[in-house]
C-alpha atoms as a PDB file:
ATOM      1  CA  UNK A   1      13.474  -5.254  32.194  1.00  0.00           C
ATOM      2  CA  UNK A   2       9.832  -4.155  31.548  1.00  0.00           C
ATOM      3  CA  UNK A   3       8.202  -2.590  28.706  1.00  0.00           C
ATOM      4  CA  UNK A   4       6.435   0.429  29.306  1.00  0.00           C
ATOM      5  CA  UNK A   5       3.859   1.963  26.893  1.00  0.00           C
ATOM      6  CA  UNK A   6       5.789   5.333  27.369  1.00  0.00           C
ATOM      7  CA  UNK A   7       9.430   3.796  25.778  1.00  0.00           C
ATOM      8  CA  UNK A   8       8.186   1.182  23.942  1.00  0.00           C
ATOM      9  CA  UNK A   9       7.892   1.112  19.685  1.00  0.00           C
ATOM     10  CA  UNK A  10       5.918  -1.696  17.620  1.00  0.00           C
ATOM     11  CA  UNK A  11       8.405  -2.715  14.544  1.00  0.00           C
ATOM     12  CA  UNK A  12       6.666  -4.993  12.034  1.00  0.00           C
ATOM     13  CA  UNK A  13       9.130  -5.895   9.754  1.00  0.00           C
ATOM     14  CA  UNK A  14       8.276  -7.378   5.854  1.00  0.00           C
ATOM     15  CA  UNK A  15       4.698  -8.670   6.118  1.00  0.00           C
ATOM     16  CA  UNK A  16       4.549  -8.385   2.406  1.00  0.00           C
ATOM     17  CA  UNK A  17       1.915  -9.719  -0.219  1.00  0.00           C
ATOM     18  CA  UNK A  18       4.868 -11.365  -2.243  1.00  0.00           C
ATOM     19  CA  UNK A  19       6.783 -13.247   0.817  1.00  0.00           C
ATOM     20  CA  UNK A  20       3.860 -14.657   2.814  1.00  0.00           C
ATOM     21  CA  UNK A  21       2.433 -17.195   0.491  1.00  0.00           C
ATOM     22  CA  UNK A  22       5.669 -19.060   0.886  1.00  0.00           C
ATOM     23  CA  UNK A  23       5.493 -19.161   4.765  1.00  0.00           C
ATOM     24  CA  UNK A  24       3.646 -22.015   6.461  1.00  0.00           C
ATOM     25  CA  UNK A  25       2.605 -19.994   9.787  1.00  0.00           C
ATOM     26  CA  UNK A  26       2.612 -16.413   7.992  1.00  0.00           C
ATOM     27  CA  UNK A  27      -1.281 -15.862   8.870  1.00  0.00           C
ATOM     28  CA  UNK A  28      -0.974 -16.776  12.534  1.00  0.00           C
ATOM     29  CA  UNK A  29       1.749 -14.491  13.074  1.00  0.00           C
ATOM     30  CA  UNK A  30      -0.155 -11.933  10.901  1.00  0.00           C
ATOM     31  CA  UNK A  31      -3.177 -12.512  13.546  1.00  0.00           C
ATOM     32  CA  UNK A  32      -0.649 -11.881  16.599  1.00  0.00           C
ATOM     33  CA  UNK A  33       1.310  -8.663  15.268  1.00  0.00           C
ATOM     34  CA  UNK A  34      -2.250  -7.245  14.040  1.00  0.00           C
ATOM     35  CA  UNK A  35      -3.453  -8.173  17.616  1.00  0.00           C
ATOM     36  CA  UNK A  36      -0.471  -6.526  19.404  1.00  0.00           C
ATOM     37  CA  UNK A  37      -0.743  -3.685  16.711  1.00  0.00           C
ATOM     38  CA  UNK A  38      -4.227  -2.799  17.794  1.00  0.00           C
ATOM     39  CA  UNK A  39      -3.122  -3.126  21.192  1.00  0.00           C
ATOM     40  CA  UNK A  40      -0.512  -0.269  20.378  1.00  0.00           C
ATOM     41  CA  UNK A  41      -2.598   2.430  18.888  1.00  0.00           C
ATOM     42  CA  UNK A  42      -5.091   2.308  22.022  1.00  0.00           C
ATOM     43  CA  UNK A  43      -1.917   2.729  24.199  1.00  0.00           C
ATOM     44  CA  UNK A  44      -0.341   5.235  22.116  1.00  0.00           C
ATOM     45  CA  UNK A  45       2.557   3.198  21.094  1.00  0.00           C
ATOM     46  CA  UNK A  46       3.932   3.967  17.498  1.00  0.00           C
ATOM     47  CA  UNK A  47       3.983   1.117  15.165  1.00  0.00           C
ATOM     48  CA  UNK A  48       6.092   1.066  12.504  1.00  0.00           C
ATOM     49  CA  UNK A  49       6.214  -1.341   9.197  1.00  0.00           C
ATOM     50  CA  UNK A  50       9.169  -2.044   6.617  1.00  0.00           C
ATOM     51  CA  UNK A  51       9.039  -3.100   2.970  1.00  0.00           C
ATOM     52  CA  UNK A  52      11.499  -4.434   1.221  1.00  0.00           C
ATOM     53  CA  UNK A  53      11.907  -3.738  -2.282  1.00  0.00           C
ATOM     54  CA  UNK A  54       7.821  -2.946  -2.320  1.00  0.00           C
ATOM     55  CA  UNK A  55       7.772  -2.999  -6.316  1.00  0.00           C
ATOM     56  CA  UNK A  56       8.912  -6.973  -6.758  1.00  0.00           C
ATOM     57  CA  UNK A  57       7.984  -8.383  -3.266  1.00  0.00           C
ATOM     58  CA  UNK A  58       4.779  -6.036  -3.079  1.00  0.00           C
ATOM     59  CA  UNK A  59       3.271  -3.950   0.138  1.00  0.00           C
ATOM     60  CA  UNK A  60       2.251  -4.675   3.689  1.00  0.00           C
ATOM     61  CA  UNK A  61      -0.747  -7.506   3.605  1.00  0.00           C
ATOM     62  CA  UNK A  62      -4.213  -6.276   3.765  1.00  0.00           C
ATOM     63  CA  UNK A  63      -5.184  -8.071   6.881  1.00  0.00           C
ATOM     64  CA  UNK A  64      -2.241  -6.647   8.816  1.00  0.00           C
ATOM     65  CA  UNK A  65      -2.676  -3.016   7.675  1.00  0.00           C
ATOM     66  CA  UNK A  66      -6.658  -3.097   7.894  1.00  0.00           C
ATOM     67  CA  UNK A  67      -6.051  -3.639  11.465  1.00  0.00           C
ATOM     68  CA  UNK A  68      -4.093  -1.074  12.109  1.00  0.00           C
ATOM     69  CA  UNK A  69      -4.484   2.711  13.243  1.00  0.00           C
ATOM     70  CA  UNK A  70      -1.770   5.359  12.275  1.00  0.00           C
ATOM     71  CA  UNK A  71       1.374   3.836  11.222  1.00  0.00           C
ATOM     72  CA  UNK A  72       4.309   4.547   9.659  1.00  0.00           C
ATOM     73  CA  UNK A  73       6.128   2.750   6.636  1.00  0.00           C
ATOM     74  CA  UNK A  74       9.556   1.940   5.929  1.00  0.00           C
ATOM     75  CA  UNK A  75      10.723   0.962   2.586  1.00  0.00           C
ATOM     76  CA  UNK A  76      14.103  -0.542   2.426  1.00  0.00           C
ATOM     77  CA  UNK A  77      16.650  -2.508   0.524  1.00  0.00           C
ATOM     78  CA  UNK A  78      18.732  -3.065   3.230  1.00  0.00           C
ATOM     79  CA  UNK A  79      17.981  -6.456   4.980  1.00  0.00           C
ATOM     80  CA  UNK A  80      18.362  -4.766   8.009  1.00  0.00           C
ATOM     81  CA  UNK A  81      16.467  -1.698   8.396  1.00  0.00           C
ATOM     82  CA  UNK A  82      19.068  -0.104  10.735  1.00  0.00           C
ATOM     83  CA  UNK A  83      21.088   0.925   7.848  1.00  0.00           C
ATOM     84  CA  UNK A  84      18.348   2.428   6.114  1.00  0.00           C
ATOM     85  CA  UNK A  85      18.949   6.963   5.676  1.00  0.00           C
ATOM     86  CA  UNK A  86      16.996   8.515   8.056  1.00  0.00           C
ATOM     87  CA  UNK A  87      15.559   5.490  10.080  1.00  0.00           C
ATOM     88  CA  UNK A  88      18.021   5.772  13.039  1.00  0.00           C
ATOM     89  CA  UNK A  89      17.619   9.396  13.552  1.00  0.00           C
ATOM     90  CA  UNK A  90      13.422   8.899  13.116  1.00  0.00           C
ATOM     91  CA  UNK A  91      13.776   6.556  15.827  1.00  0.00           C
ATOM     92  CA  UNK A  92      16.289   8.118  18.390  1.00  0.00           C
ATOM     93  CA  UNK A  93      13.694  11.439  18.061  1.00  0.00           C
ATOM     94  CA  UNK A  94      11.048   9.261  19.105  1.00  0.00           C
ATOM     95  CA  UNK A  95      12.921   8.970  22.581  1.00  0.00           C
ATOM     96  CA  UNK A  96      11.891   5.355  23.116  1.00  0.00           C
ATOM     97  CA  UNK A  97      14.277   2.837  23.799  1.00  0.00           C
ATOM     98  CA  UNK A  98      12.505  -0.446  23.602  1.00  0.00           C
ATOM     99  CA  UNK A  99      11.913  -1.779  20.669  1.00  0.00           C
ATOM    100  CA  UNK A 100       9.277  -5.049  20.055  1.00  0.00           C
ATOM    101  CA  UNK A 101       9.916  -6.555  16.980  1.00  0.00           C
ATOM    102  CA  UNK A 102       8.763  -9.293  14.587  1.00  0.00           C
ATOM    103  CA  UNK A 103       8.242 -10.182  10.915  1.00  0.00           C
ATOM    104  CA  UNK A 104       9.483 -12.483   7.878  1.00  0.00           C
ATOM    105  CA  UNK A 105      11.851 -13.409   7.224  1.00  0.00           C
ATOM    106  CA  UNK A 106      13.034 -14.262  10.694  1.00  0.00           C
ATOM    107  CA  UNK A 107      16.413 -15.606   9.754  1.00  0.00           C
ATOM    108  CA  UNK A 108      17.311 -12.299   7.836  1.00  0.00           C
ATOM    109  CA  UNK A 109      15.847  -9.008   7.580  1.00  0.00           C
ATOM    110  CA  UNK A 110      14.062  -9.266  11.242  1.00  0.00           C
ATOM    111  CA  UNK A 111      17.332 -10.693  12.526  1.00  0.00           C
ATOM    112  CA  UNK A 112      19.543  -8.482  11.094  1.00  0.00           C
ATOM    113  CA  UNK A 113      17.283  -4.661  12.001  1.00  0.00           C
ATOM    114  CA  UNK A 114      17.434  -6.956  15.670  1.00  0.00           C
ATOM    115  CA  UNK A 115      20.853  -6.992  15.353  1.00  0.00           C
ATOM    116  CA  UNK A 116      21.225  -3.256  14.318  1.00  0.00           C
ATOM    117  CA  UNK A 117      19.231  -2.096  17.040  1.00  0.00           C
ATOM    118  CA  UNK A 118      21.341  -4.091  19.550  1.00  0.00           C
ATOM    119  CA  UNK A 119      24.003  -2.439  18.508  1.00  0.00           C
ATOM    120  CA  UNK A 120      22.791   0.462  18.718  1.00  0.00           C
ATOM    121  CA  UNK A 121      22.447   0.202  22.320  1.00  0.00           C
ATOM    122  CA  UNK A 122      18.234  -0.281  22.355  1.00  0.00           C
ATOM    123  CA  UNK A 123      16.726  -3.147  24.336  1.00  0.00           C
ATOM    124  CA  UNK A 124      14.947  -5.990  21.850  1.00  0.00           C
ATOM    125  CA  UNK A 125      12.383  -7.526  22.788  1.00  0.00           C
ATOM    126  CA  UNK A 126      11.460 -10.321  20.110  1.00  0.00           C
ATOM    127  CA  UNK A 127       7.540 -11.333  19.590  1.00  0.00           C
ATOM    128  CA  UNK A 128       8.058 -15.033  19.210  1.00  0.00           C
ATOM    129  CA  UNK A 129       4.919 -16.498  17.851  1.00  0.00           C
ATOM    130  CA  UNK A 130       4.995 -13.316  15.610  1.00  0.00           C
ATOM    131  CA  UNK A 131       8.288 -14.083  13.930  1.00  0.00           C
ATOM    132  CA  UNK A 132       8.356 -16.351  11.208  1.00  0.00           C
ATOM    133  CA  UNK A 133      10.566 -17.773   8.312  1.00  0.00           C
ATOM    134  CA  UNK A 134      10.009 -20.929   5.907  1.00  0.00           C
ATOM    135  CA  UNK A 135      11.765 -23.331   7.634  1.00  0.00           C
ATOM    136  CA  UNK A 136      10.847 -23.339  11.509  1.00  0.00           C
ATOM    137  CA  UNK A 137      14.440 -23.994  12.555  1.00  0.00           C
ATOM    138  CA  UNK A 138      15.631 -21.033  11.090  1.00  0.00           C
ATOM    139  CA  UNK A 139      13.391 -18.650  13.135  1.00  0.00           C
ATOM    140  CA  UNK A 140      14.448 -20.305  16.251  1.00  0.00           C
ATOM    141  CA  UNK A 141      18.316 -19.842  15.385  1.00  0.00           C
ATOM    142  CA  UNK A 142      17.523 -16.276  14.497  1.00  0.00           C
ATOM    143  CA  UNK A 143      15.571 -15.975  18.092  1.00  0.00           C
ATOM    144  CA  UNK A 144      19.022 -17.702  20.026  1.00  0.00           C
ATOM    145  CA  UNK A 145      20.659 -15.346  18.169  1.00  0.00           C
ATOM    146  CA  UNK A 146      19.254 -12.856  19.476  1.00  0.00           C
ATOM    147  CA  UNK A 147      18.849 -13.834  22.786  1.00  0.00           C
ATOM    148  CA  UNK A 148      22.878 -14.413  22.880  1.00  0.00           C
ATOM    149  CA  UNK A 149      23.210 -10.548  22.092  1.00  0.00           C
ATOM    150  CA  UNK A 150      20.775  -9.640  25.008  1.00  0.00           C
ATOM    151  CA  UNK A 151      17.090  -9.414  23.139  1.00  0.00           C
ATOM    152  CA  UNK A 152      14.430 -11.229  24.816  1.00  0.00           C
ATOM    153  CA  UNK A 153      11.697 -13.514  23.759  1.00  0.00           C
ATOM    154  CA  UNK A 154       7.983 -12.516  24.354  1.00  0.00           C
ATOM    155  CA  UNK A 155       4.398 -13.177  23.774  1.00  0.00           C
ATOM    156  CA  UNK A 156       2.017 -10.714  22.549  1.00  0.00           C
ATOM    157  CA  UNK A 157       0.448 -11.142  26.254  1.00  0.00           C
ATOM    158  CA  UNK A 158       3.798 -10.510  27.859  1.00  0.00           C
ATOM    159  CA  UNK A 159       3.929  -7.009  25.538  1.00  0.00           C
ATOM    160  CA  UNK A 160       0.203  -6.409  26.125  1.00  0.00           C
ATOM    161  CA  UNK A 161       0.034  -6.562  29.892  1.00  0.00           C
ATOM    162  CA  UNK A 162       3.362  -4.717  30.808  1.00  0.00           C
ATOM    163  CA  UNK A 163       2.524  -2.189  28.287  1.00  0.00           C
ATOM    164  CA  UNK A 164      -0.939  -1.809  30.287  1.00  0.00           C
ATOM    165  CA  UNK A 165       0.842  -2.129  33.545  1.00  0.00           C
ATOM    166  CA  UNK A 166      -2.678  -2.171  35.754  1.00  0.00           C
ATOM    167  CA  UNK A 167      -6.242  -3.020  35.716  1.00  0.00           C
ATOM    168  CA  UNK A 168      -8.054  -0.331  36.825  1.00  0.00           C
ATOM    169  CA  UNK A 169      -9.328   2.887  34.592  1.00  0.00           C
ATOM    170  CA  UNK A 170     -11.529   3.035  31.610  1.00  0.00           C
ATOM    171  CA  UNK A 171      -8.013   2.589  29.410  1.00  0.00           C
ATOM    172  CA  UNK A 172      -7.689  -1.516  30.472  1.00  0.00           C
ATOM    173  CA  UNK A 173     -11.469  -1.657  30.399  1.00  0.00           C
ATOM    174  CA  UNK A 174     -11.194  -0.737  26.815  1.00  0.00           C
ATOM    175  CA  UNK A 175      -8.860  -2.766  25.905  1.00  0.00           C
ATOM    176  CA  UNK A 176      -9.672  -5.074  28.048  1.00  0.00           C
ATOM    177  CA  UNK A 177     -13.235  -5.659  25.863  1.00  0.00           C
ATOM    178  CA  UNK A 178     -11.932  -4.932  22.992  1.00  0.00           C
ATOM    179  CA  UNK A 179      -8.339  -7.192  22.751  1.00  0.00           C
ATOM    180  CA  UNK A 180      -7.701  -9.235  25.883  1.00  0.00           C
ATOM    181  CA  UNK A 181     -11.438 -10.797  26.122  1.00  0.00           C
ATOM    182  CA  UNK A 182     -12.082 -12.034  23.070  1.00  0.00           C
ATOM    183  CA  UNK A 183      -8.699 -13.891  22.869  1.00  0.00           C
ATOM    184  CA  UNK A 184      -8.481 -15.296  26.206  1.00  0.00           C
ATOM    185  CA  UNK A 185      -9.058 -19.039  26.537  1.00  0.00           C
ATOM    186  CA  UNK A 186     -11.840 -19.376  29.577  1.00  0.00           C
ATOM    187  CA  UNK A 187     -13.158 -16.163  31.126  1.00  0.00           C
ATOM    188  CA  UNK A 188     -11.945 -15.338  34.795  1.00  0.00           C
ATOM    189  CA  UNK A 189     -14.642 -14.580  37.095  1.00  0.00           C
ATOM    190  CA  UNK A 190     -14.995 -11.309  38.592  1.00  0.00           C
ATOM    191  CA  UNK A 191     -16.441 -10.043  42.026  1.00  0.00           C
ATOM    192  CA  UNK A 192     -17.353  -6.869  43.390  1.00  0.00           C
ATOM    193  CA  UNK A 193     -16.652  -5.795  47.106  1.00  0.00           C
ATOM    194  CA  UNK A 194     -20.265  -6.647  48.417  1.00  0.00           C
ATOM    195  CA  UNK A 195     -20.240  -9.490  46.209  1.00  0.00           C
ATOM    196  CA  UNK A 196     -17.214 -11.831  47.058  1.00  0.00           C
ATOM    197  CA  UNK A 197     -17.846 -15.500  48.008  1.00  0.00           C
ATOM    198  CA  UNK A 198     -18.213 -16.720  51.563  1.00  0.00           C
END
């Protein structure tokens, strides 16, 4: 299935001040949820943080939030944010039924809010390199988990480019310059109509 921009919601989960420290690739997959995140708010697609426990484990990292336009935040004690009051409900009023999800732990409270959503009848759609726990192996038995239940593994491109869906219009211009440019490896070579190669 495809993501569209229209169904799609951005859930960060636990990318807290207290937890990351203790995480080997938390920064990278800070960089690639604070990438897709600012991909989001240009295409209008809510994005939506959990805390757990906030007061011992501490809030959302400054170089996630910084990042980040409007947003909304979660604060749980749940591992799984599915069985938070109120978040279900938030989310079915939303309308959207796709939900891209990442965070830390892996293993347990972005597993298990996976594993609530699938549940709950939503399609999952896992941000690999954005999903991280202490020990590697553990985030890649939480991602087969998933993937057993029916969520899928994707890249932040994947999410970027279906969400944008074509390249024409000042909106993929935009973001365009301002997200999928300065990432990309070497720069492909555009032409105009009077000025293709013989």
């Amino acid at each position: 299935m495809r993501l569209s921009a229209n169904d799609s919601l951005l859930l960060m989960v636990d990318f807290q001040a207290g937890l990351l420290p203790a995480i080997g690739d938390a920064d990278a997959a800070v960089q690639e949820a604070a990438w897709l995140g600012g991909v989001a708010g240009e295409l209008g697609v809510p994005v939506w943080l959990t805390e757990q426990a906030p007061e011992k484990i501490g809030h959302s990292v400054n170089m996630l939030t910084e990042r980040l336009g409007p947003h909304q935040v979660w604060e749980k004690r749940h591992f799984g944010v599915t069985e938070e009051p109120g978040f279900m409900r938030a989310l079915e009023v939303t309308g959207r039924r796709q939900v891209v999800i990442c965070g830390a732990e892996a293993h347990i409270c972005v597993l298990q809010s996976a594993l609530g959503l699938l549940q709950s009848g939503y399609e999952l759609y896992w941000l690999v390199d954005a999903s991280v726990s202490r020990r590697r192996q553990e985030a890649l038995l939480a991602l087969a988990r998933v993937q057993g239940h029916g969520g899928i593994g994707v890249s932040a491109d994947m999410v970027a480019y279906e969400w944008l869906y074509r390249c024409d219009g000042e909106l993929f211009s935009r973001v365009h310059r301002h997200f999928l440019k300065p990432r990309a490896g070497r720069e492909v070579t555009f032409f105009s109509a009077d000025s293709r190669p013989a």
